[in-house]
Every structure is written in structure tokens, then in C-alpha cells.
Protein backbone atom coordinates (compact mmCIF):
# COMPACT_ATOMS: atom_id res chain seq x y z
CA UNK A 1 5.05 -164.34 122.44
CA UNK A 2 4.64 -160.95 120.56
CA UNK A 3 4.87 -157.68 122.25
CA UNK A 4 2.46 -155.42 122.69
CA UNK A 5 4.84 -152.91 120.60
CA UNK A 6 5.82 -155.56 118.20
CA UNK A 7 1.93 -156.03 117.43
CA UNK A 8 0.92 -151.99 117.05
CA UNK A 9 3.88 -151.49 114.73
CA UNK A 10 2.11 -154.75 112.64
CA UNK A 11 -1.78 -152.84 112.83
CA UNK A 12 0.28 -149.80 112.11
CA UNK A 13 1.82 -151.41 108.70
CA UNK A 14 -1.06 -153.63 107.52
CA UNK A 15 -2.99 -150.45 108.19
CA UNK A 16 -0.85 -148.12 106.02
CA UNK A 17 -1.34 -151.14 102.99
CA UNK A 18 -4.69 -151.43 103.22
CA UNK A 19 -5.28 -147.16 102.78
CA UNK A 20 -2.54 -147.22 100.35
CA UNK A 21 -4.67 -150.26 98.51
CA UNK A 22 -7.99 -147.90 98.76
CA UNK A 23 -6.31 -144.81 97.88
CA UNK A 24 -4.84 -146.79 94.24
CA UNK A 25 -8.62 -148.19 93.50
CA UNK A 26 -9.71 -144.54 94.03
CA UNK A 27 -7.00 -143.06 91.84
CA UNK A 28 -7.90 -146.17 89.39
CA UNK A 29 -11.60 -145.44 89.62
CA UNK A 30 -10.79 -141.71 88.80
CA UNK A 31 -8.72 -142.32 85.63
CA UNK A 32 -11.24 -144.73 84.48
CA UNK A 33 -13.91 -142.26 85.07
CA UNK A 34 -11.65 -139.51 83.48
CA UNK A 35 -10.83 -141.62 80.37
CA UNK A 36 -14.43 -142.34 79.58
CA UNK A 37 -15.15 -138.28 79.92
CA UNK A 38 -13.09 -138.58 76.89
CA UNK A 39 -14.71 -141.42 75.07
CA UNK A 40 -17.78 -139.29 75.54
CA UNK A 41 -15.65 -136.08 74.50
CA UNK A 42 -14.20 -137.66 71.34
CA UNK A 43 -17.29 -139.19 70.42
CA UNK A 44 -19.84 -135.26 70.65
CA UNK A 45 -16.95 -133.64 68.71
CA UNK A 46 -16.90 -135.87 65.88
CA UNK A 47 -20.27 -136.37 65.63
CA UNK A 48 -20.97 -133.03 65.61
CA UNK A 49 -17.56 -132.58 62.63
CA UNK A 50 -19.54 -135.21 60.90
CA UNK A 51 -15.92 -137.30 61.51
CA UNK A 52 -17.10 -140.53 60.42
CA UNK A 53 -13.46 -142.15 60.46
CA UNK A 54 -13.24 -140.55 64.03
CA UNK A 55 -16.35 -142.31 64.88
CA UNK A 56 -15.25 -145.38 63.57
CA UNK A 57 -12.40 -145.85 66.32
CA UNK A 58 -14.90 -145.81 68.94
CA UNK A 59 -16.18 -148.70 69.03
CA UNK A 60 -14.50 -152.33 69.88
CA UNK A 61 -13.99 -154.94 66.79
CA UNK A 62 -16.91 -157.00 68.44
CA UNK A 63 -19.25 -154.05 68.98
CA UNK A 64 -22.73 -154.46 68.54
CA UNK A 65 -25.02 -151.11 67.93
CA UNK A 66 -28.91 -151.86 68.26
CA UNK A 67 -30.34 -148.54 66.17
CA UNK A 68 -34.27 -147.78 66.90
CA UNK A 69 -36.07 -149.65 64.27
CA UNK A 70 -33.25 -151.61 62.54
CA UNK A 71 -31.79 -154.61 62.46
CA UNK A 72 -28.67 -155.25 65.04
CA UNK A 73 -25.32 -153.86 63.89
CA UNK A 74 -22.56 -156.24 64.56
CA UNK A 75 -18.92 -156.20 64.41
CA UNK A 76 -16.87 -153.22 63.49
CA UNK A 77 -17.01 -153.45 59.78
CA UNK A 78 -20.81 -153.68 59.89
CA UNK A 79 -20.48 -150.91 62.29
CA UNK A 80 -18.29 -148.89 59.87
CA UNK A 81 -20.44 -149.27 56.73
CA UNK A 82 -23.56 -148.51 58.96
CA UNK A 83 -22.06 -145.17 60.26
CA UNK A 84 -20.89 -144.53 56.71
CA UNK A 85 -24.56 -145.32 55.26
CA UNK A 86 -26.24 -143.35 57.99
CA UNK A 87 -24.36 -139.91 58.57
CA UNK A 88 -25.22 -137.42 56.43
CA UNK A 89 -22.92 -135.12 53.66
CA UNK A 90 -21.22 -133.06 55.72
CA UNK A 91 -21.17 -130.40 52.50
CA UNK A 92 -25.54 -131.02 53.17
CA UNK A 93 -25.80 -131.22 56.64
CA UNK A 94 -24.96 -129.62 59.14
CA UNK A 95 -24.95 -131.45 63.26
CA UNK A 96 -25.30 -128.10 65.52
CA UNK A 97 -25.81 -130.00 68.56
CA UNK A 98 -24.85 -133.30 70.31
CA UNK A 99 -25.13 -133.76 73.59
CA UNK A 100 -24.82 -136.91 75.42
CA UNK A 101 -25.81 -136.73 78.98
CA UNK A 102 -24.70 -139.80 81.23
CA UNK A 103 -26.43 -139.94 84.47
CA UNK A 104 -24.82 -143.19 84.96
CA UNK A 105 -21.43 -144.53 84.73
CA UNK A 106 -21.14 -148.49 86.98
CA UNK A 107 -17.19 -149.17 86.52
CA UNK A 108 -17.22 -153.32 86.69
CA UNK A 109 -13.44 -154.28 86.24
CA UNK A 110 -12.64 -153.95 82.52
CA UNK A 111 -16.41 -153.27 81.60
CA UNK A 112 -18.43 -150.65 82.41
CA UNK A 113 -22.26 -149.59 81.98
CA UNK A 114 -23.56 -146.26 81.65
CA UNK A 115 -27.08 -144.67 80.71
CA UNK A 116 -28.56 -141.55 80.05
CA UNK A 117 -30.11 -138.78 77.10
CA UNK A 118 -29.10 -137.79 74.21
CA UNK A 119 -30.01 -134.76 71.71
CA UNK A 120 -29.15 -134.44 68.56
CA UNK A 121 -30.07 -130.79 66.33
CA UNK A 122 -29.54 -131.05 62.84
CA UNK A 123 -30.02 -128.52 59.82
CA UNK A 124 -29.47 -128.53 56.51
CA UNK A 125 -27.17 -125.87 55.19
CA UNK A 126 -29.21 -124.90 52.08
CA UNK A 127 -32.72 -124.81 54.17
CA UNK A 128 -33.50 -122.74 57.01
CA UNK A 129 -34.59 -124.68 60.33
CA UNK A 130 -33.02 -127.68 62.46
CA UNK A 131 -34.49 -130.90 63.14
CA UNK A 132 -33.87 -131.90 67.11
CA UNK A 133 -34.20 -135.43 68.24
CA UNK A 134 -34.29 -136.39 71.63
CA UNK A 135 -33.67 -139.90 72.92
CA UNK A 136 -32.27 -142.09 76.34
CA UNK A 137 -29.09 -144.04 75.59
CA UNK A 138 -27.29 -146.92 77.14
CA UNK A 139 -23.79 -148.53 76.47
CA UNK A 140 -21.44 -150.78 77.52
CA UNK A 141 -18.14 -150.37 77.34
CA UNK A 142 -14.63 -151.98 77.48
CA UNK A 143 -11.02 -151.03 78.92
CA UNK A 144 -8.48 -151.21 76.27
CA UNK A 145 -4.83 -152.31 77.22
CA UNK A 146 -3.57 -148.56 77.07
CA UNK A 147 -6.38 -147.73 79.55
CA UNK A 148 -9.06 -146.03 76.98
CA UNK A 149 -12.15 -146.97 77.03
CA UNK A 150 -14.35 -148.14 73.64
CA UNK A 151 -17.82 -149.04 72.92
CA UNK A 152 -18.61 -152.34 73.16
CA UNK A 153 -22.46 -152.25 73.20
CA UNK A 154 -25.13 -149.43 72.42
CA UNK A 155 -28.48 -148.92 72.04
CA UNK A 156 -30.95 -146.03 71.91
CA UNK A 157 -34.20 -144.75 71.19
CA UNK A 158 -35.82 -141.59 70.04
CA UNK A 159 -38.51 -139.75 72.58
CA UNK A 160 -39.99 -137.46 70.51
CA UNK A 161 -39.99 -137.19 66.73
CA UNK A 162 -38.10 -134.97 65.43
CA UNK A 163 -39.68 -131.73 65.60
CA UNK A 164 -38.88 -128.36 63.51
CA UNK A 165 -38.77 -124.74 65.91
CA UNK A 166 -40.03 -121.86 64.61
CA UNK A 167 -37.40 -119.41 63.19
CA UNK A 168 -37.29 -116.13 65.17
């Protein structure tokens, strides 16, 4: 027969594993969470540089990219020459603003979904006035062995057309 102290010193130990166990998937979730902040970080600055070959590293080799009004964009070498194809001379144009905003992120294991807006402002450096396009974005991405995370799906759409302010 156990004794009564013999079982609380048990509770007391399986007790201690089990917080230790939810206090390492809350550290987990939180370095998941804080290596996709710099996905998203990485991804805004080189946009914005006009860092294709930056850009490029984002995504997984079997990415897929579902652009508003084209085809599907599959694979990274696709991927590449799309990005390539559709980012504009960086001695032309200039990106003055890109700003992802997720309201979602849904960690899964090694996959994770996330949604939200986008805006993009544009200008061209020999013309006065910037284009803005606004938009809602989703993605999905994967967990790479070192613990980054990488694009593995993405699609988005525009909300408005792009509009030009006035110039005050």
C-alpha cells in the first residue's frame, strides 16, 4: 500500500512536469510567434528596398502565390521569375509604404495560418504623386529546421483600385 505522503510527493512531481510541459509550449508558442514577427519584418523592409533577392528567400521551394487576376505561381523558381517580372526598377519606383497587418496568426505544429490587410503606396521618382493599394491577405506558412518560418502559401486581393491623393 502507498502512503498518504508517498502519494502527495507523486501529485507534487507529476504536477511540477505537467507546468513545466505548459510553460515549454508557451515559451515554444512565443518564439514561433516571435520568429514570424520577423518573417513579416524581413518581408515590409525588402519590399519596401525593392530587395527582390531578399524577397526571394521568403518563400518555401514548394510555395505557391495566387496573385489577383493571374494565373497560380508555383514553386520557387516560378516564384522568383514572377517577383523579378513584377517589381518595379528600383532607379523608377519608388515603395514608400508597406504595411502588412495580421489580425491572425493560428500556430498548427509546423504550419501556421494567418490573415489580415495589406497597403502598399507607391510613387514614381520622376512624377509627383503615389499610387496606394489596399487589399486583405492570407498565408500559410511553414517551420523551417532552424526554427524560421517561410511562406508556403499566399494569396491576396486588392479592395480598392489604386487611387492617386491630391498633392498638398
Amino acid at each position: 500500500m502507498i502512503s498518504v505522503q508517498t502519494m502527495c510527493c507523486l501529485l507534487v512531481a507529476v504536477g511540477s512536469i505537467l507546468a513545466q510541459d505548459k510553460q515549454n509550449k508557451i515559451s515554444s508558442r512565443e518564439q514561433d510567434l516571435a520568429s514570424i514577427w520577423q518573417l513579416h519584418a524581413k518581408d515590409a523592409a525588402a519590399a519596401k528596398a525593392g530587395d527582390v533577392s531578399t524577397l526571394e528567400t521568403l518563400w518555401t521551394a514548394d510555395a505557391v502565390a495566387l496573385p489577383p487576376g493571374e494565373e497560380p505561381v508555383i514553386g520557387i523558381e516560378a516564384i522568383r521569375a514572377w517577383l523579378h517580372r513584377t517589381q518595379g526598377d528600383p532607379s523608377k519606383v519608388q515603395t514608400t509604404q508597406y504595411q502588412l497587418d495580421f489580425r491572425e496568426v493560428t500556430l498548427a505544429g509546423n504550419e501556421a495560418v494567418e490573415w489580415g490587410t495589406s497597403r502598399v503606396a507607391v510613387s514614381l521618382k520622376d512624377r509627383p504623386g503615389t499610387a496606394v493599394i489596399e487589399g486583405n491577405i492570407m498565408r500559410v506558412l511553414k517551420r523551417q529546421p532552424d526554427g524560421s518560418w517561410k511562406i508556403a502559401r499566399s494569396i491576396w486581393n486588392f479592395g480598392n483600385p489604386a487611387r492617386q491623393p491630391s498633392n498638398r
